[in-house]
N, C-alpha and C. Protein backbone atom coordinates (compact mmCIF):
# COMPACT_ATOMS: atom_id res chain seq x y z
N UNK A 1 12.95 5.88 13.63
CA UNK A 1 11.81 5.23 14.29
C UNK A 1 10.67 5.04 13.29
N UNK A 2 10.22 6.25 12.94
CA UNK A 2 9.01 5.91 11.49
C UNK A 2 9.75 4.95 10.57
N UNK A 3 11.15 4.91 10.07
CA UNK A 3 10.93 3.73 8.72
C UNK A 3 10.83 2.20 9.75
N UNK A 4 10.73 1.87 10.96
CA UNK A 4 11.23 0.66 11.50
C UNK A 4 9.45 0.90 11.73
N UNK A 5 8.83 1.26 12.09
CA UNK A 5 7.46 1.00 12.27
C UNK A 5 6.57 0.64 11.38
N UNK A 6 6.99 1.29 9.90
CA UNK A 6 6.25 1.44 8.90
C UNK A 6 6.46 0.47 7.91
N UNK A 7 8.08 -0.34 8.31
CA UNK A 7 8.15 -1.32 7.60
C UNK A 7 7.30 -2.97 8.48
N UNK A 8 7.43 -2.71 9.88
CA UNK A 8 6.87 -3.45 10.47
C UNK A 8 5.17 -3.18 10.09
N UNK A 9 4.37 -2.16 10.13
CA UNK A 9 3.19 -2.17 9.42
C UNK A 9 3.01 -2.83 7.95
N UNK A 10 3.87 -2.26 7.13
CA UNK A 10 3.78 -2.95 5.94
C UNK A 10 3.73 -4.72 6.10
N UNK A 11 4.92 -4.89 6.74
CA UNK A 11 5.06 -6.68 6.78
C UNK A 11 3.04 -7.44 6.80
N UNK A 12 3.05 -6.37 7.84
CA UNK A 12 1.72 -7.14 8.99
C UNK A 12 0.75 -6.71 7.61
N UNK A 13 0.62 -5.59 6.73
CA UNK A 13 -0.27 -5.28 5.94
C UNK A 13 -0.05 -6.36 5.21
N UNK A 14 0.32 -6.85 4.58
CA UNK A 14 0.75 -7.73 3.21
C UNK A 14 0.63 -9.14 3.77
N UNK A 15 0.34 -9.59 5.17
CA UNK A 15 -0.13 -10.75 5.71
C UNK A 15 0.92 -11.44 6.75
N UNK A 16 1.89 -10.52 6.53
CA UNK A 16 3.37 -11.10 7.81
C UNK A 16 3.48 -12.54 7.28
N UNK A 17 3.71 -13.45 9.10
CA UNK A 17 4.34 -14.51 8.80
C UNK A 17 3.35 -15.41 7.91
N UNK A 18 2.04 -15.69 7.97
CA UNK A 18 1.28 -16.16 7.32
C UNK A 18 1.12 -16.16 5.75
N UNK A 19 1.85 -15.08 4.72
CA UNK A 19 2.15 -14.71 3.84
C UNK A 19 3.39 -15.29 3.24
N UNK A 20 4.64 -14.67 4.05
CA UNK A 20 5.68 -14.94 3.84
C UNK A 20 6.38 -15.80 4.60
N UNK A 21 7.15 -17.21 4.30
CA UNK A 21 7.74 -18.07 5.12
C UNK A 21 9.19 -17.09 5.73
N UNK A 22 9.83 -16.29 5.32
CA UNK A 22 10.32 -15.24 6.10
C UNK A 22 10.14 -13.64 5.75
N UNK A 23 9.59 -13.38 6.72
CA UNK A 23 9.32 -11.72 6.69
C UNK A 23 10.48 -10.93 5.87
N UNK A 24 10.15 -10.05 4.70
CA UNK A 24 11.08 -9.19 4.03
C UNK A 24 11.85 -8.43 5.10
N UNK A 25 12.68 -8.24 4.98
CA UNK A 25 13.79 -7.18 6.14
C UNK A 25 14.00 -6.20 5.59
N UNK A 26 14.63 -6.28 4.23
CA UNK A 26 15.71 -5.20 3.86
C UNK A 26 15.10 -4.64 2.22
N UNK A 27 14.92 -3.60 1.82
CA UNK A 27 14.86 -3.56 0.51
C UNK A 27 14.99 -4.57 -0.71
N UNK A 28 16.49 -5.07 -0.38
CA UNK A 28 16.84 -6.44 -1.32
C UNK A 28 15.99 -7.25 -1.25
N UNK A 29 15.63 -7.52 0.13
CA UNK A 29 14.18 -8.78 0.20
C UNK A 29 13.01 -8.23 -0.49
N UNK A 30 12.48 -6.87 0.00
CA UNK A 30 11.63 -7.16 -0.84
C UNK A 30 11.53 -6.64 -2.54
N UNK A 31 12.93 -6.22 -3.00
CA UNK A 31 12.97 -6.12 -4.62
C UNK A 31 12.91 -7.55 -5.47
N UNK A 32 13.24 -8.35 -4.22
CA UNK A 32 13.45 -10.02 -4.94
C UNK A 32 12.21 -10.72 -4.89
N UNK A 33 11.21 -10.21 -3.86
CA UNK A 33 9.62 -10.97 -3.68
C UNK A 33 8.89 -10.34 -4.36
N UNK A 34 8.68 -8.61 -5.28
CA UNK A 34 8.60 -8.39 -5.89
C UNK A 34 8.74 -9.11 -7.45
N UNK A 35 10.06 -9.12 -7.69
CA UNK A 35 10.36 -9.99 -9.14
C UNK A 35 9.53 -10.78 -9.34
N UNK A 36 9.47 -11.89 -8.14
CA UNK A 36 9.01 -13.03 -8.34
C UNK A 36 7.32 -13.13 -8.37
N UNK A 37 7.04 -12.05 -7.51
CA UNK A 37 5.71 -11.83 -8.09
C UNK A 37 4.65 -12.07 -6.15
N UNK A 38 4.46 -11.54 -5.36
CA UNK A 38 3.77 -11.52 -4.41
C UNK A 38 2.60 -12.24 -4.54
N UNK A 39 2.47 -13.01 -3.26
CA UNK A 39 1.20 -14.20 -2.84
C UNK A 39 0.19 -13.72 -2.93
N UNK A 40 -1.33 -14.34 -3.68
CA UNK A 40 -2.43 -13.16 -3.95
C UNK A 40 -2.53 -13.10 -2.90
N UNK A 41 -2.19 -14.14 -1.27
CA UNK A 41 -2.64 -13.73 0.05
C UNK A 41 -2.12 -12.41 0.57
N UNK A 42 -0.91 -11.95 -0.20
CA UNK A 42 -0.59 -10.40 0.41
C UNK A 42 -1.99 -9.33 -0.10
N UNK A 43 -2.11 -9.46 -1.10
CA UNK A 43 -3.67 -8.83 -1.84
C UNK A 43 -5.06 -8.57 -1.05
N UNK A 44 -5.33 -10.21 -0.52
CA UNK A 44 -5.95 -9.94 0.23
C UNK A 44 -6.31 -9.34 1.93
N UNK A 45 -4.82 -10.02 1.63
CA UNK A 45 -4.63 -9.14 3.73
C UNK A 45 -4.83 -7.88 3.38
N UNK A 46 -4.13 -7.24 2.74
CA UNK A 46 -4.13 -5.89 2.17
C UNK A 46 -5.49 -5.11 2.18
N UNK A 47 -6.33 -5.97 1.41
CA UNK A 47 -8.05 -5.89 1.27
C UNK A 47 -8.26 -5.96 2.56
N UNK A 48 -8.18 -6.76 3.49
CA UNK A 48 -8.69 -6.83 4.72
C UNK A 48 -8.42 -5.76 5.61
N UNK A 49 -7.22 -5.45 5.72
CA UNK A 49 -6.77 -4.67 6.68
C UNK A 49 -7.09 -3.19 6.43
N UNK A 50 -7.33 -3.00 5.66
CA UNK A 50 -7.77 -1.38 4.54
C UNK A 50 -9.58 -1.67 4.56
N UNK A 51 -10.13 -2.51 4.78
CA UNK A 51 -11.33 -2.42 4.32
C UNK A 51 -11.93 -1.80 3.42
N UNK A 52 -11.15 -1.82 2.03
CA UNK A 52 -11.08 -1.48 0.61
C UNK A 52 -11.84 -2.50 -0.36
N UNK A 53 -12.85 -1.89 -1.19
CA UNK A 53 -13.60 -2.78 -2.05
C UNK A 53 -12.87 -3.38 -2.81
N UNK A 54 -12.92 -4.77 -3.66
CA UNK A 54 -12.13 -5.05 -4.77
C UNK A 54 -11.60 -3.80 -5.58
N UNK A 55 -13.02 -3.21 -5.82
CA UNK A 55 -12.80 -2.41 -6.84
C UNK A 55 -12.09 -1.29 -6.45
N UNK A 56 -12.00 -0.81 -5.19
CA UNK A 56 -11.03 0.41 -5.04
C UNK A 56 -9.41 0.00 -4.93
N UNK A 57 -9.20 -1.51 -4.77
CA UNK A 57 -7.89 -2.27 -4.62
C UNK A 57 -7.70 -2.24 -5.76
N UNK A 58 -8.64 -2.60 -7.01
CA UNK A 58 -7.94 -3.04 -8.52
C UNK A 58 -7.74 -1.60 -8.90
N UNK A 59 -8.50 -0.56 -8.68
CA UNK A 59 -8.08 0.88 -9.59
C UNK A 59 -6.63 1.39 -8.74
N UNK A 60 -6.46 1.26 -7.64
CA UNK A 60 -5.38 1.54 -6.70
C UNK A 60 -4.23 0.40 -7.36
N UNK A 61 -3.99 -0.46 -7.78
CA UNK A 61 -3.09 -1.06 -7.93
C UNK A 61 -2.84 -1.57 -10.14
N UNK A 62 -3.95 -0.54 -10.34
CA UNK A 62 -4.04 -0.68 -11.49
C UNK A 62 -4.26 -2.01 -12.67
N UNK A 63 -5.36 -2.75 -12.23
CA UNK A 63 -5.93 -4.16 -13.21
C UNK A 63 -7.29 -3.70 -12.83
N UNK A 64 -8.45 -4.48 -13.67
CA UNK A 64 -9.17 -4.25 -13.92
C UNK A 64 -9.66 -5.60 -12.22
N UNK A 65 -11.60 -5.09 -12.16
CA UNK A 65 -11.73 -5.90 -11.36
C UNK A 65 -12.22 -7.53 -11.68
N UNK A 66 -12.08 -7.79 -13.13
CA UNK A 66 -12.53 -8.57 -13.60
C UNK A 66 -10.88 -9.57 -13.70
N UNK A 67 -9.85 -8.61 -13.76
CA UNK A 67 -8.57 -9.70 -14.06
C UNK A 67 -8.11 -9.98 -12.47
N UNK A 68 -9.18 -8.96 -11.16
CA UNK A 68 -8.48 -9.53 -9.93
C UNK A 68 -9.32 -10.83 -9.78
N UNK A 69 -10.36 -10.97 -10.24
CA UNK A 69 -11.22 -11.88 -10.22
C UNK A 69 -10.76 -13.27 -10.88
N UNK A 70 -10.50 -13.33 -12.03
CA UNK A 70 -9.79 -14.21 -12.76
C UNK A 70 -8.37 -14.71 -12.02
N UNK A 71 -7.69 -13.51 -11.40
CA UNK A 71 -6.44 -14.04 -10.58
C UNK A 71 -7.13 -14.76 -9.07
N UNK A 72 -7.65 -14.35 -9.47
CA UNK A 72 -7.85 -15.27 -7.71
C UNK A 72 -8.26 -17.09 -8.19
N UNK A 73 -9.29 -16.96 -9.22
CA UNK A 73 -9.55 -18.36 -9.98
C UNK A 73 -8.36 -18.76 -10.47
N UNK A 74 -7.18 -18.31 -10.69
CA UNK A 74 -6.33 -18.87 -11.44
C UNK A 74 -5.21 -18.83 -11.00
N UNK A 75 -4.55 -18.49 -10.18
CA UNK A 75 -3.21 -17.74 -9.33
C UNK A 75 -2.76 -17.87 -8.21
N UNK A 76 -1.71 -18.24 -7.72
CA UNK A 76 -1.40 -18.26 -6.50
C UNK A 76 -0.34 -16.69 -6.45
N UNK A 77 0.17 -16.54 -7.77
CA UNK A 77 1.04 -14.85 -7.24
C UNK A 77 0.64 -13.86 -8.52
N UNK A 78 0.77 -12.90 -7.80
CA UNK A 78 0.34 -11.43 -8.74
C UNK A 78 1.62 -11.51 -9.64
N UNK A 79 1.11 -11.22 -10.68
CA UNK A 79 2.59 -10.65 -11.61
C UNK A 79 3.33 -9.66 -10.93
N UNK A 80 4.89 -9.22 -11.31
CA UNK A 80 5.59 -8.47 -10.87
C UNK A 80 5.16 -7.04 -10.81
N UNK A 81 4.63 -6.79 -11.63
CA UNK A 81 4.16 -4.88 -12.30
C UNK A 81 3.04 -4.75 -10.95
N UNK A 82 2.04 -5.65 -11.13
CA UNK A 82 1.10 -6.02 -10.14
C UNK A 82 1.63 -5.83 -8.53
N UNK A 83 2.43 -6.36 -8.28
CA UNK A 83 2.93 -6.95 -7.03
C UNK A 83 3.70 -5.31 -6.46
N UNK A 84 4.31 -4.83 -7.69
CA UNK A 84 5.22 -3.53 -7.18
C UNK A 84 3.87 -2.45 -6.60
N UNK A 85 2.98 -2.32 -7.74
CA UNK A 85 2.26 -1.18 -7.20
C UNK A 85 1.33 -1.53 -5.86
N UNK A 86 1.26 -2.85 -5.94
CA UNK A 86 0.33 -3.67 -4.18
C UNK A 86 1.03 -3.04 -3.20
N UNK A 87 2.60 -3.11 -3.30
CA UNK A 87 3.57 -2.99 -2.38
C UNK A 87 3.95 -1.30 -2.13
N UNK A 88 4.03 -0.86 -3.35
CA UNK A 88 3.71 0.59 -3.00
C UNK A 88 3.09 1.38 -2.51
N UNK A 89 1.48 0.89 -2.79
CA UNK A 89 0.42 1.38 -2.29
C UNK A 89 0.17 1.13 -0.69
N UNK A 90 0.60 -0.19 -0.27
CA UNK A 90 0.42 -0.53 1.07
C UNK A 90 1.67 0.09 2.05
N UNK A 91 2.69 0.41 1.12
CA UNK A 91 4.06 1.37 2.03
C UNK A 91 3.42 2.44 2.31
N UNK A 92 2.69 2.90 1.40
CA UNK A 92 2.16 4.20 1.58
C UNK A 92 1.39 4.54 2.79
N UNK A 93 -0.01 3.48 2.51
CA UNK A 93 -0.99 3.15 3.43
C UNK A 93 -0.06 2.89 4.89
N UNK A 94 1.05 2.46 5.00
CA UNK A 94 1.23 2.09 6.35
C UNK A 94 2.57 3.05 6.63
N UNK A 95 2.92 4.05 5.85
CA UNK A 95 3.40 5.33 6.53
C UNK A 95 2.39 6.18 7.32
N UNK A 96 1.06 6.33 6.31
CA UNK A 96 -0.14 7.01 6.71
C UNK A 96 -0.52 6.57 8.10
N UNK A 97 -0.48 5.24 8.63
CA UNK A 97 -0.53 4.97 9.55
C UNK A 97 -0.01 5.25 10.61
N UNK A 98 1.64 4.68 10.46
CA UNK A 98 2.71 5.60 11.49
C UNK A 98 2.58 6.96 11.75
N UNK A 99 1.93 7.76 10.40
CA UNK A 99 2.60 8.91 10.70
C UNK A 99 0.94 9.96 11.56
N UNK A 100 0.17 9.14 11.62
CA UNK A 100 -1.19 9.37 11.93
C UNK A 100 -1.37 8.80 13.06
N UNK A 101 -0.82 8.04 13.72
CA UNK A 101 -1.08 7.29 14.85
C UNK A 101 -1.69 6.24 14.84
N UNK A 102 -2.18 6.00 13.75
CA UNK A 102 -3.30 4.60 13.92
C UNK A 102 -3.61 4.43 12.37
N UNK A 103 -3.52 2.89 12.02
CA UNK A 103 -3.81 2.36 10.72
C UNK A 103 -5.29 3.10 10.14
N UNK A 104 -6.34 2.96 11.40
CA UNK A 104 -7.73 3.74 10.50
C UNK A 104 -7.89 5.18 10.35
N UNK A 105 -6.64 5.83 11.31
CA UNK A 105 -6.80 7.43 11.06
C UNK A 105 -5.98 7.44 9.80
N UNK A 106 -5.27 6.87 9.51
CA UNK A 106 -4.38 6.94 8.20
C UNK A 106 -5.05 6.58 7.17
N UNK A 107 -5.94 5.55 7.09
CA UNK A 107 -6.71 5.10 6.17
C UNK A 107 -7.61 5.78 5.71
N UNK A 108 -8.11 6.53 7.02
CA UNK A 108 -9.14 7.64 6.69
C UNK A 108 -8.57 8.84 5.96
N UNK A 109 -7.55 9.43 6.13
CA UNK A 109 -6.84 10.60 6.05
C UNK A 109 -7.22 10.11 4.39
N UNK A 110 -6.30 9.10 4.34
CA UNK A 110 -6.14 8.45 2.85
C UNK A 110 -7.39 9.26 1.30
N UNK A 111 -8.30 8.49 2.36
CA UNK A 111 -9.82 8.78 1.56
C UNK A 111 -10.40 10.43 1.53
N UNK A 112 -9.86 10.81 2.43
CA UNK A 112 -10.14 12.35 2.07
C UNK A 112 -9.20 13.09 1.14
N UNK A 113 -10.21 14.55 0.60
CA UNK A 113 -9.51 15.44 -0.30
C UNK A 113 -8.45 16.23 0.91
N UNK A 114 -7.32 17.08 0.80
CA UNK A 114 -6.07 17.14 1.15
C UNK A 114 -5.65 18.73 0.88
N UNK A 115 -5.92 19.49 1.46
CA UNK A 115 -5.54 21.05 1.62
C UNK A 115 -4.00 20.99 0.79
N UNK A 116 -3.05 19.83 1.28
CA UNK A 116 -1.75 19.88 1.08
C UNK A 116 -1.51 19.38 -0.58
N UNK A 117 -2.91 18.37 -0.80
CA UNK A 117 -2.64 18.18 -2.22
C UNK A 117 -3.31 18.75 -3.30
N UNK A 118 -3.93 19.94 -2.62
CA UNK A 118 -4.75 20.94 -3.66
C UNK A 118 -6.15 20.05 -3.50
N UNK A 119 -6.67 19.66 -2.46
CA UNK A 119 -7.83 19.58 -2.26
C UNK A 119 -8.18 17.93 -2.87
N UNK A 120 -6.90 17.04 -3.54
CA UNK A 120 -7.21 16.17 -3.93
C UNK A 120 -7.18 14.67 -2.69
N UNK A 121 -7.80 13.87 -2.95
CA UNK A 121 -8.01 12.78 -2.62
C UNK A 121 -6.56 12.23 -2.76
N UNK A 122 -5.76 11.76 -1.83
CA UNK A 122 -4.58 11.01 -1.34
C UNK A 122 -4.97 9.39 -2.52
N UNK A 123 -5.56 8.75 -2.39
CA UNK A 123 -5.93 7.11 -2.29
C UNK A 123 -6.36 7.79 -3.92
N UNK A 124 -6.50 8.45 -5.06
CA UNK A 124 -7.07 9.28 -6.29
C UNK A 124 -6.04 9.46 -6.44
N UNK A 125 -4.26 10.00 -6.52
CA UNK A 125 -3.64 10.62 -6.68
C UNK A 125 -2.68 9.24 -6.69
N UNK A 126 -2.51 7.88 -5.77
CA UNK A 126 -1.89 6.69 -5.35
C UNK A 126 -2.04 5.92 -7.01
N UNK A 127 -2.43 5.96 -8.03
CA UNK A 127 -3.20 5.36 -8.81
C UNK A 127 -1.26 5.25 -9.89
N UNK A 128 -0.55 6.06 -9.57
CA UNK A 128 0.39 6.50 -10.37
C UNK A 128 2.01 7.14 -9.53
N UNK A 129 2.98 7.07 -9.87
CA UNK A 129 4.26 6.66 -8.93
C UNK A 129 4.16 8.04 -8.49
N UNK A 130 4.19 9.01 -9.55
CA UNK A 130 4.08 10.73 -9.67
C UNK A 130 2.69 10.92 -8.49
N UNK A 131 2.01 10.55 -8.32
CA UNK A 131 0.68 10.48 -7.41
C UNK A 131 0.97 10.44 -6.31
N UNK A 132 1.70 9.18 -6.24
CA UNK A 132 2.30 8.36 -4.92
C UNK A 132 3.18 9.17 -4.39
N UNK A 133 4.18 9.58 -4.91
CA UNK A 133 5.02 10.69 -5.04
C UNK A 133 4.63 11.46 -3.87
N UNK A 134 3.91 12.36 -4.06
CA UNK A 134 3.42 13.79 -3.58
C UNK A 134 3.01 13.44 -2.38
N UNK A 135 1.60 12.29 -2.29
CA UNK A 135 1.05 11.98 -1.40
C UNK A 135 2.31 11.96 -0.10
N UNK A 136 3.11 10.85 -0.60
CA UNK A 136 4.31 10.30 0.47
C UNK A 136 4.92 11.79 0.89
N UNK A 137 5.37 12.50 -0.07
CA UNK A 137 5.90 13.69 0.27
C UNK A 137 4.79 14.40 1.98
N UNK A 138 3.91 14.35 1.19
CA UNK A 138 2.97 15.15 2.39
C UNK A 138 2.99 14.59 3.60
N UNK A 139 2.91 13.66 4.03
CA UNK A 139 3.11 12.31 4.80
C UNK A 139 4.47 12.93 5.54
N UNK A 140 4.95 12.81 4.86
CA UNK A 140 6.78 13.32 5.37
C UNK A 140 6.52 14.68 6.37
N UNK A 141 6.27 15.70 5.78
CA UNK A 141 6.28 17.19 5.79
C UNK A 141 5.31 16.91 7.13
N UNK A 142 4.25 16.75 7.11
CA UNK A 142 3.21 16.20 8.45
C UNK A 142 3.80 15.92 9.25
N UNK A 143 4.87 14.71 9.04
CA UNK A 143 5.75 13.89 10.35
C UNK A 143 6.56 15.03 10.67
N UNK A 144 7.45 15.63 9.99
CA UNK A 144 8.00 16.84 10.72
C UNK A 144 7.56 18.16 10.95
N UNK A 145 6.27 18.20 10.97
CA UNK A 145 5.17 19.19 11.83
C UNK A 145 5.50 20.41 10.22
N UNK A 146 5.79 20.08 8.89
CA UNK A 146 5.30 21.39 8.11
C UNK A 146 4.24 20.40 7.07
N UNK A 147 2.75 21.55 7.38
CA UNK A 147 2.10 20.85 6.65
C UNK A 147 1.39 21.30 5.43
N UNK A 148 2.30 22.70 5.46
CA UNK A 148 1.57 23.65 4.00
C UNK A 148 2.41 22.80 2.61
């Protein structure tokens, strides 16, 4: 039930049908929309739906806020490297969701420091796969009620 919700959150995070002329389904779909490099409109739904500054989107997905700036003047898709960590970060963000009950309690959770991660900031720790890692781990352990 959580991965069918969380992939349905993700879709809707990244802009759904408006984004994509068909919604990713399966891993394969989205390792192949990846390659090719994601619509800056997934970027910004992303921005929208997170109510995340540029600047906390560019350090979270790792470019500067001056090259998200330039991509938006110049771009219709994020590079691949770009596009993976967008997509990571927003799987994340929309487990947090599922597994919280609600996109803004998850979002919030996000932004706070974390008993489970040694007091660190979840959305501080997302910056890196090893980061992402842990966070998701905790996420997990929560959903099945252990949260030390």
């Amino acid at each position: 039930k959580t991965a069918m919700e969380t992939q349905l959150s993700l879709n809707r995070m990244l802009g759904g049908k408006a984004t994509f002329k068909t919604p990713p389904k399966t891993p394969n779909d989205w390792h192949e929309l990846l390659e090719g490099g994601l619509p800056l409109s997934a970027l910004e739904s992303f921005k929208q739906v997170t109510a995340l500054s540029d600047a906390q989107v560019a350090t979270l997905i790792g470019i500067s806020g001056k090259t998200l700036q330039r991509a938006r003047g110049t771009r219709e898709r994020l590079d691949s490297v770009t596009s993976d960590r967008l997509f990571r970060t927003a799987r994340i963000v929309a487990l947090a969701g599922t597994v919280l009950e609600s996109s803004e309690r998850g979002i919030a959770w996000l932004g706070r420091g974390q008993i489970g991660l040694g007091g660190k900031i979840p959305f501080a720790l997302m910056t890196t796969e090893a980061g992402s890692e842990q966070v998701e781990q905790l996420l997990l352990r929560i959903e099945h009620g252990v949260y030390s």
